[in-house]
Protein backbone atom coordinates (compact mmCIF):
# COMPACT_ATOMS: atom_id res chain seq x y z
CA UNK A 1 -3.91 -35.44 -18.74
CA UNK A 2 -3.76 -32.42 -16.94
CA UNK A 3 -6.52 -30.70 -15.14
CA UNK A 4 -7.83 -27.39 -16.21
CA UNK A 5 -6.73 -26.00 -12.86
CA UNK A 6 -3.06 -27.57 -13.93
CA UNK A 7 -2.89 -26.36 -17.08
CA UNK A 8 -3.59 -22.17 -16.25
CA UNK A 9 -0.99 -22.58 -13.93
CA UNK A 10 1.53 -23.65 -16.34
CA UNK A 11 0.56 -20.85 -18.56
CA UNK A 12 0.74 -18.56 -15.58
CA UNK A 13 4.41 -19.67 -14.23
CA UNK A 14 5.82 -19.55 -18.05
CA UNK A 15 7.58 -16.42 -19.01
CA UNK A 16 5.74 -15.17 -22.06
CA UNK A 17 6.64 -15.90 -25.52
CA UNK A 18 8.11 -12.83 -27.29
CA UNK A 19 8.80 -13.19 -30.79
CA UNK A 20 11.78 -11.11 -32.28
CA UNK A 21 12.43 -10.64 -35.66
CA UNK A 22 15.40 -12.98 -37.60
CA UNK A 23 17.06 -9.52 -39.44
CA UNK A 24 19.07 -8.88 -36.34
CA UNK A 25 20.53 -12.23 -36.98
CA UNK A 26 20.66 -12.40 -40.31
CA UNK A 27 22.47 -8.87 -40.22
CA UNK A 28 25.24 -10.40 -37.48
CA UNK A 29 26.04 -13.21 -40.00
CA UNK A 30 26.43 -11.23 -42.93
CA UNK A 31 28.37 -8.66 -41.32
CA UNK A 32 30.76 -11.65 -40.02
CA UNK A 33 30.93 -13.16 -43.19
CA UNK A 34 32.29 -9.82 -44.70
CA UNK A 35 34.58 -9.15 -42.61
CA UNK A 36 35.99 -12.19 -42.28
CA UNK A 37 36.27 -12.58 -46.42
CA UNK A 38 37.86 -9.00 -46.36
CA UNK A 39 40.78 -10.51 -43.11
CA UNK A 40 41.21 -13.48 -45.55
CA UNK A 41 41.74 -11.48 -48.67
CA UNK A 42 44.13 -9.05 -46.73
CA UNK A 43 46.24 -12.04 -45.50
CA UNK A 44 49.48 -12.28 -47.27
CA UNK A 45 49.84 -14.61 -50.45
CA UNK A 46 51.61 -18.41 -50.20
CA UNK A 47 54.22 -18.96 -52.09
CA UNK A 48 54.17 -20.80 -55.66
CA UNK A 49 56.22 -24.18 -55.80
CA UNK A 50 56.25 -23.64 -59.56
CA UNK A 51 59.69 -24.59 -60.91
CA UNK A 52 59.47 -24.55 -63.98
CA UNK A 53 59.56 -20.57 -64.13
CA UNK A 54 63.27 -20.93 -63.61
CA UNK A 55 65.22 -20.28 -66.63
CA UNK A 56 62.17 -18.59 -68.15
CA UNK A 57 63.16 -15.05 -68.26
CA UNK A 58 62.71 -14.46 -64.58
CA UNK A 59 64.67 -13.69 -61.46
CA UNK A 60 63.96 -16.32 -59.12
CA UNK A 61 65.19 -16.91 -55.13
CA UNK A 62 63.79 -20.95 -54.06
CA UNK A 63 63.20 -20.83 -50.16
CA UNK A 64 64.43 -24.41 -49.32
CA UNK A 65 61.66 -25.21 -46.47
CA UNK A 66 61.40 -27.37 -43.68
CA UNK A 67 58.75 -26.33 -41.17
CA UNK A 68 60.13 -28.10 -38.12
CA UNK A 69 63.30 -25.58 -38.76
CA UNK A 70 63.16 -22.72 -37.00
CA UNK A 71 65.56 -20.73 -39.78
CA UNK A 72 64.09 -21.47 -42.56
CA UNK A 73 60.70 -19.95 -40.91
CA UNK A 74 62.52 -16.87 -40.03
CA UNK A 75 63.68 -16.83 -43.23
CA UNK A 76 60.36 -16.85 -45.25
CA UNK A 77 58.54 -14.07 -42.70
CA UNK A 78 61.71 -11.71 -43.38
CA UNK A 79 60.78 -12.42 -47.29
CA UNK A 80 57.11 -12.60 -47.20
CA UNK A 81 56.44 -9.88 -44.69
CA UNK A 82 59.36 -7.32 -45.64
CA UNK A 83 61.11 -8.01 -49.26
CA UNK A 84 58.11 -9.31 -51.12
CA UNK A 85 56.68 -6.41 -51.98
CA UNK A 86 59.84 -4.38 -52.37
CA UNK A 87 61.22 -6.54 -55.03
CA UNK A 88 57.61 -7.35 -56.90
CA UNK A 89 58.02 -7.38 -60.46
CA UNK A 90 61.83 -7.74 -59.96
CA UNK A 91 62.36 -10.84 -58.03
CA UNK A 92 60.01 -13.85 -58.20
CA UNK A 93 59.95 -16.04 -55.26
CA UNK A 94 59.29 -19.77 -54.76
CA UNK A 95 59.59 -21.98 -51.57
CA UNK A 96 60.55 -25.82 -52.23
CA UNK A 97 59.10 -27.72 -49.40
CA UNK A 98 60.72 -30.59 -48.18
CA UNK A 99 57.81 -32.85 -47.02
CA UNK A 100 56.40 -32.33 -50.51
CA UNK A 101 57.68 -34.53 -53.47
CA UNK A 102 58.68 -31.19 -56.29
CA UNK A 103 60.81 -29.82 -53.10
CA UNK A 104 62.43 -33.21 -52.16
CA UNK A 105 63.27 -33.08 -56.53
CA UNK A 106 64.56 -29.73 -56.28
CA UNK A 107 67.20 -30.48 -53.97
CA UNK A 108 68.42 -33.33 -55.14
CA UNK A 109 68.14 -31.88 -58.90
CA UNK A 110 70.27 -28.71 -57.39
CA UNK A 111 72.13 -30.68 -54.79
CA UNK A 112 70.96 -28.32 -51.86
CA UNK A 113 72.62 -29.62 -48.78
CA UNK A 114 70.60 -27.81 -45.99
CA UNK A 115 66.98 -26.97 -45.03
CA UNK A 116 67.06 -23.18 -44.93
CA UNK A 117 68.75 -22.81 -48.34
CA UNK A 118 67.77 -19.53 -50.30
CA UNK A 119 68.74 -20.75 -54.24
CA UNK A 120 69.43 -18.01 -56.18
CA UNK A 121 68.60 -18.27 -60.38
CA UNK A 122 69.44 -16.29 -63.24
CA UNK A 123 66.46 -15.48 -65.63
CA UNK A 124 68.15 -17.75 -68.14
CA UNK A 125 68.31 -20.37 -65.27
CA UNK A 126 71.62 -20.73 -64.02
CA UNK A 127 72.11 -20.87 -60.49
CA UNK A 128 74.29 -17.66 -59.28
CA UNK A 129 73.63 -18.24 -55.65
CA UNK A 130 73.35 -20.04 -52.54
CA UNK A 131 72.94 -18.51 -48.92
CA UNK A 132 72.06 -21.35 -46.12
CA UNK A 133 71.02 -20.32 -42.47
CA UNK A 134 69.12 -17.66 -41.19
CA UNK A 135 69.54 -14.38 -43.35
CA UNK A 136 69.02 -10.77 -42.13
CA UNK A 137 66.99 -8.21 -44.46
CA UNK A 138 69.86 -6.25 -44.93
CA UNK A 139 71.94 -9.68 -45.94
CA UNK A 140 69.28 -10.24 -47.88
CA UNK A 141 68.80 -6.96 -49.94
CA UNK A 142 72.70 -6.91 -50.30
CA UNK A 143 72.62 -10.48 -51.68
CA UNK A 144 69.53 -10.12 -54.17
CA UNK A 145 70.78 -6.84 -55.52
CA UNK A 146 74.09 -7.90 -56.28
CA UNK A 147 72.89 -11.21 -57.59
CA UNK A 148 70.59 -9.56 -59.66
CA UNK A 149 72.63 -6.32 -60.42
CA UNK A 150 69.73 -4.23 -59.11
């Protein structure tokens, strides 16, 4: 137990208590919150692995993917960050993984031979067109609108 001497002391050395109010805080976390949901929302899309749009009315260009290939990376930021948008409505696109078991089907079902194959489809289905390997944008705009007679 400490003596009364003791215990003024202890209140003397300690820095006083100042209490601040929890909107500053509260304020800081909603304001991170926001604009983190708004940098989420602004990120671009992922792609669908959806194949059963093919043949349904639709063009349609399957990414073959394999993340450990440097290619078929390049290959799906030159789409996603540069033709995406420029051939919405147009040109559907759909990436066929090959760690996952629909894109491991997909090339055996379309007898893709290589990891950084773009697969090009009709809208009835039919496959018009193959590209492997890395792909400029300006291969690629000359391939997709003469594929799809754009």
């Amino acid at each position: 137990m400490q003596t009364p001497k003791q215990n003024d002391l202890a209140d003397a050395t300690s820095p006083p208590s100042i209490k601040r109010p929890l909107w500053p805080k509260l304020l800081t976390a909603v304001v991170l919150l926001v604009v983190t949901v708004v940098f989420i929302s602004l990120l671009p899309r992922g792609f669908s692995q959806d194949f059963s749009l093919i043949g349904k009315g639709e063009n349609i260009i399957v990414m073959v993917h394999n993340p450990h290939f440097v290619d078929s990376g390049n290959n799906m930021s030159t789409i996603s960050i540069t033709l995406r948008d420029e051939y919405k409505g147009r040109v559907t696109f759909l990436v066929a993984d090959l760690f996952i078991t629909q894109g491991k089907e997909f090339i055996k079902t379309y007898d893709i031979e290589d990891a950084t194959a773009l697969v090009f489809f009709a809208p009835n289905g039919e496959k018009i067109k193959v590209l492997y390997g890395q792909q400029s944008v300006e291969s690629l705009r000359k391939n997709m609108d003469s594929a799809f007679h754009f």
